[in-house]
Protein backbone atom coordinates (compact mmCIF):
# COMPACT_ATOMS: atom_id res chain seq x y z
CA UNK A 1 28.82 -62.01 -32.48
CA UNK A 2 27.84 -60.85 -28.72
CA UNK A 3 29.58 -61.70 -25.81
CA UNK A 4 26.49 -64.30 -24.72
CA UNK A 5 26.76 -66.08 -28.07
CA UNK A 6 30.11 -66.70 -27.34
CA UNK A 7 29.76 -68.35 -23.92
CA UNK A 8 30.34 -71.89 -23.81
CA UNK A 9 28.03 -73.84 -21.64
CA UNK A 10 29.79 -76.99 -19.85
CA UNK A 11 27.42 -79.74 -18.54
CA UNK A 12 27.63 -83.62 -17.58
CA UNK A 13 26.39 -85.95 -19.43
CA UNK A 14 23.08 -86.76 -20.25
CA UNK A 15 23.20 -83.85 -22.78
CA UNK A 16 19.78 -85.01 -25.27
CA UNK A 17 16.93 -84.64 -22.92
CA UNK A 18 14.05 -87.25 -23.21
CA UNK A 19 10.24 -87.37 -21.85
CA UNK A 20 10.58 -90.57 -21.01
CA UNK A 21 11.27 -90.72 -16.80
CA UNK A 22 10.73 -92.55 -13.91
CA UNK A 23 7.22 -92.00 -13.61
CA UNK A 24 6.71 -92.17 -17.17
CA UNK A 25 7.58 -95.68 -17.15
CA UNK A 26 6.08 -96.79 -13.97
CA UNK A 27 3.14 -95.70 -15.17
CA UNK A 28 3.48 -98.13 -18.28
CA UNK A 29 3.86 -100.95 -15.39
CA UNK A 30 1.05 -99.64 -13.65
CA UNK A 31 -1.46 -100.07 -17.04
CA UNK A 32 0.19 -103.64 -17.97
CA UNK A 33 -1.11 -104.76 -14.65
CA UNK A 34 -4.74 -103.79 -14.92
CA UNK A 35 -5.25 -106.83 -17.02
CA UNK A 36 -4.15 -109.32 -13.97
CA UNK A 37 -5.96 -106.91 -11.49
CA UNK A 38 -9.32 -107.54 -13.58
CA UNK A 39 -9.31 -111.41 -13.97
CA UNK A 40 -8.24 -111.50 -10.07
CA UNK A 41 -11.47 -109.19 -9.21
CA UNK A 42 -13.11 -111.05 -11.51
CA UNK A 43 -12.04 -115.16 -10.06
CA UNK A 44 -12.12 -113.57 -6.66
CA UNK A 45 -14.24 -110.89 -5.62
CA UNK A 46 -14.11 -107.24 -5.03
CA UNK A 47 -11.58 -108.04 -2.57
CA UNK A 48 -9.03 -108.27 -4.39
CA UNK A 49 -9.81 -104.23 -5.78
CA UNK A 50 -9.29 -103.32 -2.53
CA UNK A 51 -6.22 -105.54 -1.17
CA UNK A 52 -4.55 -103.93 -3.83
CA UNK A 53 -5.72 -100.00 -3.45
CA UNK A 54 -4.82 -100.78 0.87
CA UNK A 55 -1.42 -102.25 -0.41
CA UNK A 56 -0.48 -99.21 -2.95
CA UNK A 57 -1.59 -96.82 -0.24
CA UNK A 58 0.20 -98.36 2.56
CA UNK A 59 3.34 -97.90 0.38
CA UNK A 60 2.94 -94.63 -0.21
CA UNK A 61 2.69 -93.23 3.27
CA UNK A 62 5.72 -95.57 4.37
CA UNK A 63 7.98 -94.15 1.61
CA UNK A 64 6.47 -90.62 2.88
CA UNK A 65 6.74 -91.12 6.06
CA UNK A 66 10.46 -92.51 6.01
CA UNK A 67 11.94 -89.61 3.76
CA UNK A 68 9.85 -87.04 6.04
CA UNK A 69 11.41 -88.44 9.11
CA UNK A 70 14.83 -88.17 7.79
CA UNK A 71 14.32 -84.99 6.26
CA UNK A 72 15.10 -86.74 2.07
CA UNK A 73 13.30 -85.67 -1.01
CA UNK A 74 10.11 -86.72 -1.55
CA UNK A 75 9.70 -89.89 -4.20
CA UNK A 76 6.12 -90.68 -3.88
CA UNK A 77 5.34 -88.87 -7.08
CA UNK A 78 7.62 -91.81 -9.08
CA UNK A 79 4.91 -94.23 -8.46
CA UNK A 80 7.71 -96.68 -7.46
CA UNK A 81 5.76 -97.23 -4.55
CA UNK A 82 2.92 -97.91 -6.14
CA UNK A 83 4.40 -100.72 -8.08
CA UNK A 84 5.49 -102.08 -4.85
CA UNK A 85 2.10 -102.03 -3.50
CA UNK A 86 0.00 -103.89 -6.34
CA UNK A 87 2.89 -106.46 -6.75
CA UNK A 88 2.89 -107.29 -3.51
CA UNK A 89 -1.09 -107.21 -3.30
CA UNK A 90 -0.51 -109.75 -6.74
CA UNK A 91 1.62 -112.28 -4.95
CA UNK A 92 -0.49 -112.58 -1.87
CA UNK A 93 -3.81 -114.91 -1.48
CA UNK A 94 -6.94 -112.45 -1.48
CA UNK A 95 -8.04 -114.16 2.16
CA UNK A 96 -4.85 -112.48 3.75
CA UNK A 97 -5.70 -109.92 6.83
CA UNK A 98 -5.27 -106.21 5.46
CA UNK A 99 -3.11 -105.69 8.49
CA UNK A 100 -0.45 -108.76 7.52
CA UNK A 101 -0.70 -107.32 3.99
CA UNK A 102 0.51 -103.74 6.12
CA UNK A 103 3.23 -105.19 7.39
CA UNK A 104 4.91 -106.48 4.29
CA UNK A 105 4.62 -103.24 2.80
CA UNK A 106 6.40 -101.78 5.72
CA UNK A 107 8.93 -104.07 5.34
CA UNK A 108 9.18 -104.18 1.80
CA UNK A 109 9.22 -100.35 1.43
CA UNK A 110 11.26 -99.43 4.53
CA UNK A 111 13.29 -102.37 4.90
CA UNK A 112 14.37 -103.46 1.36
CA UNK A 113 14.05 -99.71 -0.04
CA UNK A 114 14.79 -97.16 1.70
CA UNK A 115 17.36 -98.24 4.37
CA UNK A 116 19.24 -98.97 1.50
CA UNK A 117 18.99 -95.34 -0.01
CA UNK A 118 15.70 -95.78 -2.45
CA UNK A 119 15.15 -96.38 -5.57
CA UNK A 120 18.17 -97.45 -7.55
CA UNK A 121 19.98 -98.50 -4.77
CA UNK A 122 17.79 -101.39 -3.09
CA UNK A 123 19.69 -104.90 -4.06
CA UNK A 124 16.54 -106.88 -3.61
CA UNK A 125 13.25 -106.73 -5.48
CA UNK A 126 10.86 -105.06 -2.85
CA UNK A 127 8.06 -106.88 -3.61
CA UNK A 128 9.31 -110.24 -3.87
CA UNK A 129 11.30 -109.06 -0.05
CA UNK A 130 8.32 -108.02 1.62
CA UNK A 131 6.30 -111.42 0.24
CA UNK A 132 9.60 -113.61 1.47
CA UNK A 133 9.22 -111.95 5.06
CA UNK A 134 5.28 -112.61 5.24
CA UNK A 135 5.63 -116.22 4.70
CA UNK A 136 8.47 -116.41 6.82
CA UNK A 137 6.46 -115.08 9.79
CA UNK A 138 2.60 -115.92 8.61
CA UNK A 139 2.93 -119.45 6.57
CA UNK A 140 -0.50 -120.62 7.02
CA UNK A 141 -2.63 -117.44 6.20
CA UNK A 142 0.20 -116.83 2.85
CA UNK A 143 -0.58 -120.77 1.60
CA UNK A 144 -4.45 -120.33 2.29
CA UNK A 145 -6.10 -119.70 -1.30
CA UNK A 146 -9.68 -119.94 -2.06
CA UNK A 147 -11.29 -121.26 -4.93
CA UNK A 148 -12.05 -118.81 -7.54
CA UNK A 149 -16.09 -118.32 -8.16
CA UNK A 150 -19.64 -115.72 -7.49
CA UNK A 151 -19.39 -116.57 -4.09
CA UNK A 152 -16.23 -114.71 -3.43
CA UNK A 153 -17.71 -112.06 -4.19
CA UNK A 154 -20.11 -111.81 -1.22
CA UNK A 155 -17.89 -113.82 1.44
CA UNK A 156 -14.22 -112.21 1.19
CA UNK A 157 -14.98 -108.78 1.35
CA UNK A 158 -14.38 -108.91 5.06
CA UNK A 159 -11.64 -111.21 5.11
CA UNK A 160 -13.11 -114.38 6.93
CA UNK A 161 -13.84 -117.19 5.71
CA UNK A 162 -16.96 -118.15 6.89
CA UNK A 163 -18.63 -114.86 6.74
CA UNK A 164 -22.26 -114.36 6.92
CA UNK A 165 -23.02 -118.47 7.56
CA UNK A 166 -21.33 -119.08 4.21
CA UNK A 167 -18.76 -121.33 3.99
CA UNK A 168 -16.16 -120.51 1.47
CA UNK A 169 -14.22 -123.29 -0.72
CA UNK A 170 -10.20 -123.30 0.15
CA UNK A 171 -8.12 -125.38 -2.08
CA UNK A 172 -4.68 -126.35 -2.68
CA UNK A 173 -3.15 -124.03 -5.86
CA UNK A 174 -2.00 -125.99 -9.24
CA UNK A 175 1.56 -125.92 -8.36
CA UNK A 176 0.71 -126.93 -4.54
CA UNK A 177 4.00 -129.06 -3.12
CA UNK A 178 1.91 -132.25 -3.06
CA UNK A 179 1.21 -132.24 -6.62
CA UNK A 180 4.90 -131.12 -7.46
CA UNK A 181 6.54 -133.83 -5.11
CA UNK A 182 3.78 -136.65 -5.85
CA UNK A 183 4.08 -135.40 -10.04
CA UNK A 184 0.15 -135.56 -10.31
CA UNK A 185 -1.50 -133.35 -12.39
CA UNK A 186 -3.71 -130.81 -10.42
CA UNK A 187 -7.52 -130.93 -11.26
CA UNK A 188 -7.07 -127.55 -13.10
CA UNK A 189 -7.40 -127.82 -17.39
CA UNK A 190 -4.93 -126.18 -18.88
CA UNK A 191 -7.74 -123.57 -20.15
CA UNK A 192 -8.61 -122.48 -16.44
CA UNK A 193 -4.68 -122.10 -15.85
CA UNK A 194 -4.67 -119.75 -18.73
CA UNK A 195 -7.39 -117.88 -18.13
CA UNK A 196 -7.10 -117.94 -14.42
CA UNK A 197 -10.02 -119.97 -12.98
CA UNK A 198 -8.00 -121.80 -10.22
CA UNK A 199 -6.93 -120.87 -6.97
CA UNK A 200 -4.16 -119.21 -6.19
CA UNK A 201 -2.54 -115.68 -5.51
CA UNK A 202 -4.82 -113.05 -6.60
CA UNK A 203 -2.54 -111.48 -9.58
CA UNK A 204 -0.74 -114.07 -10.45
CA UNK A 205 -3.26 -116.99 -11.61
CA UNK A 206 -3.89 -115.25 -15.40
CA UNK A 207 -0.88 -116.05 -17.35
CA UNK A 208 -2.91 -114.51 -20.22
CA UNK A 209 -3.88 -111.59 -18.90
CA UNK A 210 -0.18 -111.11 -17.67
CA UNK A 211 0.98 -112.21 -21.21
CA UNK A 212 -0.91 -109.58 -22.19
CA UNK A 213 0.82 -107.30 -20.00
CA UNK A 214 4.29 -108.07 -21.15
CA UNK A 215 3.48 -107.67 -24.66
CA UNK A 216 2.40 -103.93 -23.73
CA UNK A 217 5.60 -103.44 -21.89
CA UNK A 218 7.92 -104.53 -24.82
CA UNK A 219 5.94 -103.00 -27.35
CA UNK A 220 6.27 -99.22 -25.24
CA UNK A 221 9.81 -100.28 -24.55
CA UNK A 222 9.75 -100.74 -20.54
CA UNK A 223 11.28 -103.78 -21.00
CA UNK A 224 13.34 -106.07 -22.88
CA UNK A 225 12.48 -109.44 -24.05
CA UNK A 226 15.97 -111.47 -22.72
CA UNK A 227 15.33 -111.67 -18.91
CA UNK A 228 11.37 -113.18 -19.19
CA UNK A 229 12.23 -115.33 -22.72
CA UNK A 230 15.71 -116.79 -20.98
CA UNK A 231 13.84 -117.74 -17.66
CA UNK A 232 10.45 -119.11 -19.57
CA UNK A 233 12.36 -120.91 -22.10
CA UNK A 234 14.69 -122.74 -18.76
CA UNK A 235 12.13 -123.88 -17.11
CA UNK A 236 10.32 -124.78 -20.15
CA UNK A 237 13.37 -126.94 -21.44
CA UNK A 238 14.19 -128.68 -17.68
CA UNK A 239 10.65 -129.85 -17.15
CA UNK A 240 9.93 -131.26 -21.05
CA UNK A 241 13.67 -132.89 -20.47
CA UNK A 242 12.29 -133.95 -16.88
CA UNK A 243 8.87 -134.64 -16.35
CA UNK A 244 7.25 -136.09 -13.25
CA UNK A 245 7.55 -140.01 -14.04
CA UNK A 246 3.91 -141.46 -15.04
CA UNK A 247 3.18 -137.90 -16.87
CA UNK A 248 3.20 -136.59 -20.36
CA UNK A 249 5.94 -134.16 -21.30
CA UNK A 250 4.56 -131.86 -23.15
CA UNK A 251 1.44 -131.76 -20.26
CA UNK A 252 4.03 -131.51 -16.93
CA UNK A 253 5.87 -128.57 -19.18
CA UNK A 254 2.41 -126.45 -19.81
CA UNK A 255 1.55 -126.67 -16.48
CA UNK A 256 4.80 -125.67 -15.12
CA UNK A 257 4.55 -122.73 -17.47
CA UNK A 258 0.80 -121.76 -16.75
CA UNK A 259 0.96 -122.43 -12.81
CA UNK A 260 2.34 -120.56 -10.16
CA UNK A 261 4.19 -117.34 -10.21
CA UNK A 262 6.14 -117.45 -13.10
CA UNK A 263 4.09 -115.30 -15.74
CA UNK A 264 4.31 -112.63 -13.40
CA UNK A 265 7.84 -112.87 -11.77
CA UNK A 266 9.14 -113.40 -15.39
CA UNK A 267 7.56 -110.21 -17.18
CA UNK A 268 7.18 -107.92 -13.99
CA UNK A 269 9.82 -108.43 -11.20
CA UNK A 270 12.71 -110.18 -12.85
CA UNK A 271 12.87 -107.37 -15.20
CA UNK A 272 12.84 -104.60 -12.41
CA UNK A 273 15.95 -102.36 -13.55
CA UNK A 274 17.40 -101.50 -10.49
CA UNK A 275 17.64 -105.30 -9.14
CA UNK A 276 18.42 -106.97 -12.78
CA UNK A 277 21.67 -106.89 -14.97
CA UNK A 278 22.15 -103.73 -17.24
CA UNK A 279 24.27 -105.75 -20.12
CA UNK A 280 22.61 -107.91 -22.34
CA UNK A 281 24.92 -111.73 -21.84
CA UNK A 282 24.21 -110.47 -17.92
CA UNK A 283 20.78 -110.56 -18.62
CA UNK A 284 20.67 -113.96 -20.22
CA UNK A 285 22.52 -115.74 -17.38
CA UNK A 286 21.01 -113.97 -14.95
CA UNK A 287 17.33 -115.67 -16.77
CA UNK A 288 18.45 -118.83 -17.29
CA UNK A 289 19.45 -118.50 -13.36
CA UNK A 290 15.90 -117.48 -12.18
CA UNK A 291 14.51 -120.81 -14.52
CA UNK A 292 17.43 -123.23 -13.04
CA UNK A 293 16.58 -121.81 -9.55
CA UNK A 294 12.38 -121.78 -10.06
CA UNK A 295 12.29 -125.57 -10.90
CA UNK A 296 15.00 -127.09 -8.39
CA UNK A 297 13.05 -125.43 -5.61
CA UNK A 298 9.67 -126.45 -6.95
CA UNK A 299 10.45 -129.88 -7.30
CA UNK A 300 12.82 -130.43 -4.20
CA UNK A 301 11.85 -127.58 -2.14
CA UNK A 302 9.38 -127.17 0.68
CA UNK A 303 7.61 -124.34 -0.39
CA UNK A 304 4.65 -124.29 -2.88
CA UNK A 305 6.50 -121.63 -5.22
CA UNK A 306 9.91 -121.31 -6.65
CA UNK A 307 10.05 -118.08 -8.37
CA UNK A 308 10.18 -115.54 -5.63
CA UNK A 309 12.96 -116.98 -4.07
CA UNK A 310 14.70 -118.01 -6.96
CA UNK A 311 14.60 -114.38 -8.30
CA UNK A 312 15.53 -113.16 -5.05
CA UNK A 313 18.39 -115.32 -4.87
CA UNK A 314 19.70 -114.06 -8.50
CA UNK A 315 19.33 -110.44 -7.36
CA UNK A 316 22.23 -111.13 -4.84
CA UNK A 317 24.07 -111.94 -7.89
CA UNK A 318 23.79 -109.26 -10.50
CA UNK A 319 26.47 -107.25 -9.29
CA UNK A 320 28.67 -110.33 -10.55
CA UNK A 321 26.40 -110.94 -13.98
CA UNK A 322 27.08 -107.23 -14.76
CA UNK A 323 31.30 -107.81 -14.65
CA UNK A 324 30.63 -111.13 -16.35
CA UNK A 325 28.77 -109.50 -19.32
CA UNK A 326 30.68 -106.41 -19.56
CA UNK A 327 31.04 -105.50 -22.90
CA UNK A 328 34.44 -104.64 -24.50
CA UNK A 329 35.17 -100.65 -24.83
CA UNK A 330 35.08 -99.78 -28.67
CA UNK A 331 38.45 -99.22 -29.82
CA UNK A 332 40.17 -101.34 -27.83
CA UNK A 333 41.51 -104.94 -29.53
CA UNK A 334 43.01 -107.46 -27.87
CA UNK A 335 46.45 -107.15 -28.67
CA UNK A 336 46.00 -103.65 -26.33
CA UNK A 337 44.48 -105.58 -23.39
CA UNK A 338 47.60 -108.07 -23.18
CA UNK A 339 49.71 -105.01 -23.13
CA UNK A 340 47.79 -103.66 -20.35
CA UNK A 341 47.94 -106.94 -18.49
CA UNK A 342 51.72 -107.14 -18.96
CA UNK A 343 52.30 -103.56 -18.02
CA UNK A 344 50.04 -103.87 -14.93
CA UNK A 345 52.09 -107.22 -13.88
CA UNK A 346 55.18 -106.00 -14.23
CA UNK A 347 54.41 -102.50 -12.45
CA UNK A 348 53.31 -105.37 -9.53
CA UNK A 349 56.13 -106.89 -9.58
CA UNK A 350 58.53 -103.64 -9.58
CA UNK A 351 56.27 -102.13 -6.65
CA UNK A 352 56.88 -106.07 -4.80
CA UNK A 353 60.88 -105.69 -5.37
């Protein structure tokens, strides 16, 4: 046997390589939202194509730019950005100014990412951080939706309503606060909330097409199926257990389910890895949370959606799921653990004396 043969090679752990990476699986994100993207050009004109492409961009240069500037590694290539970009594009109404839409992805990118050391390190869901900050400082142009039809196709392309002597149609979204505080049922079927004929943000109206999505993602393995199921199936439960008085159960839970964010927060942003739990009981509270969170704030809160800041809110709390759900180490039974506990009290108490 030679001398190299013989040479052990030491190495930390991951030892099995796998193709799968970062970009790998952001790209799997990236093709589960083309469905949404579609049905939102579709509803709402070609405006939406290109609120979207302006929004990845714009995160792209700001991730550049900031790891230029402070002389890091570029990450552009992960298409984490990118994710950023079109969710944030999703949860915004297609009459927003491409310039407010800039500044959200400056502050969701810089701001939420990067000042916090990038990707795997951000506490917050960037998306969801740089959507809270725009309707913080620009409430009326975030809660000004259009209603979907042909004519957006001619009049939103610049961005004003009004444009070339046509008047376009604004409307009040399914899951507007007057219909969740008054507990009428919007003029929306339950077929156009499906399909996403009603007004709204431009990638979230489609809980289809972003069922359709989520299947992908589970089927490639992106994702798993406790976060979305946990936080669907709470809010589905509280709002059949406590429907708007005067309306049908079964008909306030559907369009709880259908309207709004909550296809898309569900399947794309509560299941981000970096801002969800990693253990699997973690993962289950920290669903159930998001639903809890999602319907209190739709039905007593002042803002026309409950998701974002629900799942926001839950991010701040992961840290805690992930002790909570911890799972035992293997070889370790229970009679060792109240040893431990003993011997770690009583080496307390001996340091105290």
């Amino acid at each position: 046997m030679s001398q190299e043969s013989r040479k052990l090679a030491v190495a930390s752990s991951p030892h099995v390589s796998s193709p799968i990476g970062t970009r790998s699986l952001m790209l799997d994100v990236l093709i589960a939202l083309v469905p949404a993207l579609c049905i939102g050009i579709w509803f709402f004109g070609p405006r939406a194509l290109t609120m979207t492409v302006v929004s990845v961009l714009a995160c792209e240069i700001f991730e550049y730019g900031y790891r230029k500037l402070l002389k890091k590694t570029n990450t552009c290539g992960d298409l984490s950005a990118a994710i950023t970009g079109v969710l944030l594009a999703f949860v915004c109404p297609v009459t927003l100014p491409y310039w407010v839409l800039i500044i959200g992805d400056f502050f969701a990118i810089v701001v939420v990412k990067q000042l916090f050391g990038g990707l795997g390190k951000n506490f917050l869901n960037p998306a969801l951080g740089g959507r809270a900050f725009l309707m913080l400082c620009y409430p009326i142009l975030m809660t000004t939706w259009v209603k979907p039809g042909r004519a957006n196709w001619a009049g939103l392309l610049s961005g004003t309503v009004g444009m070339n002597g046509a008047e376009l149609a604004t409307g009040a979204t399914p899951l507007s606060v007057d219909f969740m505080h008054s507990g009428l049922l919007p003029d929306a079927s339950l077929g156009d909330m499906l399909i996403g004929n009603v007004g709204g943000c431009l990638g979230e109206v489609s809980a289809l097409m972003l069922i359709v999505g989520g299947i992908y993602l589970v089927v490639r393995g992106v994702i798993r199926v406790r976060v979305p199921v946990s936080f669907i199936a709470s809010v589905a439960v509280l709002t059949f257990l406590f429907p708007a008085a005067g309306v049908g159960r079964l008909d306030w839970m559907l369009y709880n389910l259908l309207g709004g964010g909550l296809m898309l927060g569900a399947i794309f942003m509560a299941t981000d890895y970096v801002t969800s739990p990693a253990t699997p009981k973690g993962e289950i509270i920290f669903g159930i949370g998001c639903g809890l969170l999602t319907v209190f704030i739709r039905k007593f809160g002042g803002y026309p959606e409950g998701v974002s800041y629900a799942i926001l809110i839950m991010n701040t709390c992961v840290w805690l799921l992930d002790k909570v759900g911890k799972p035992a180490r293997f070889g370790v039974t229970k009679e060792m653990k109240e040893k431990q506990k003993a011997a770690k009290k009583a080496a307390k108490e001996a340091e105290a004396k």
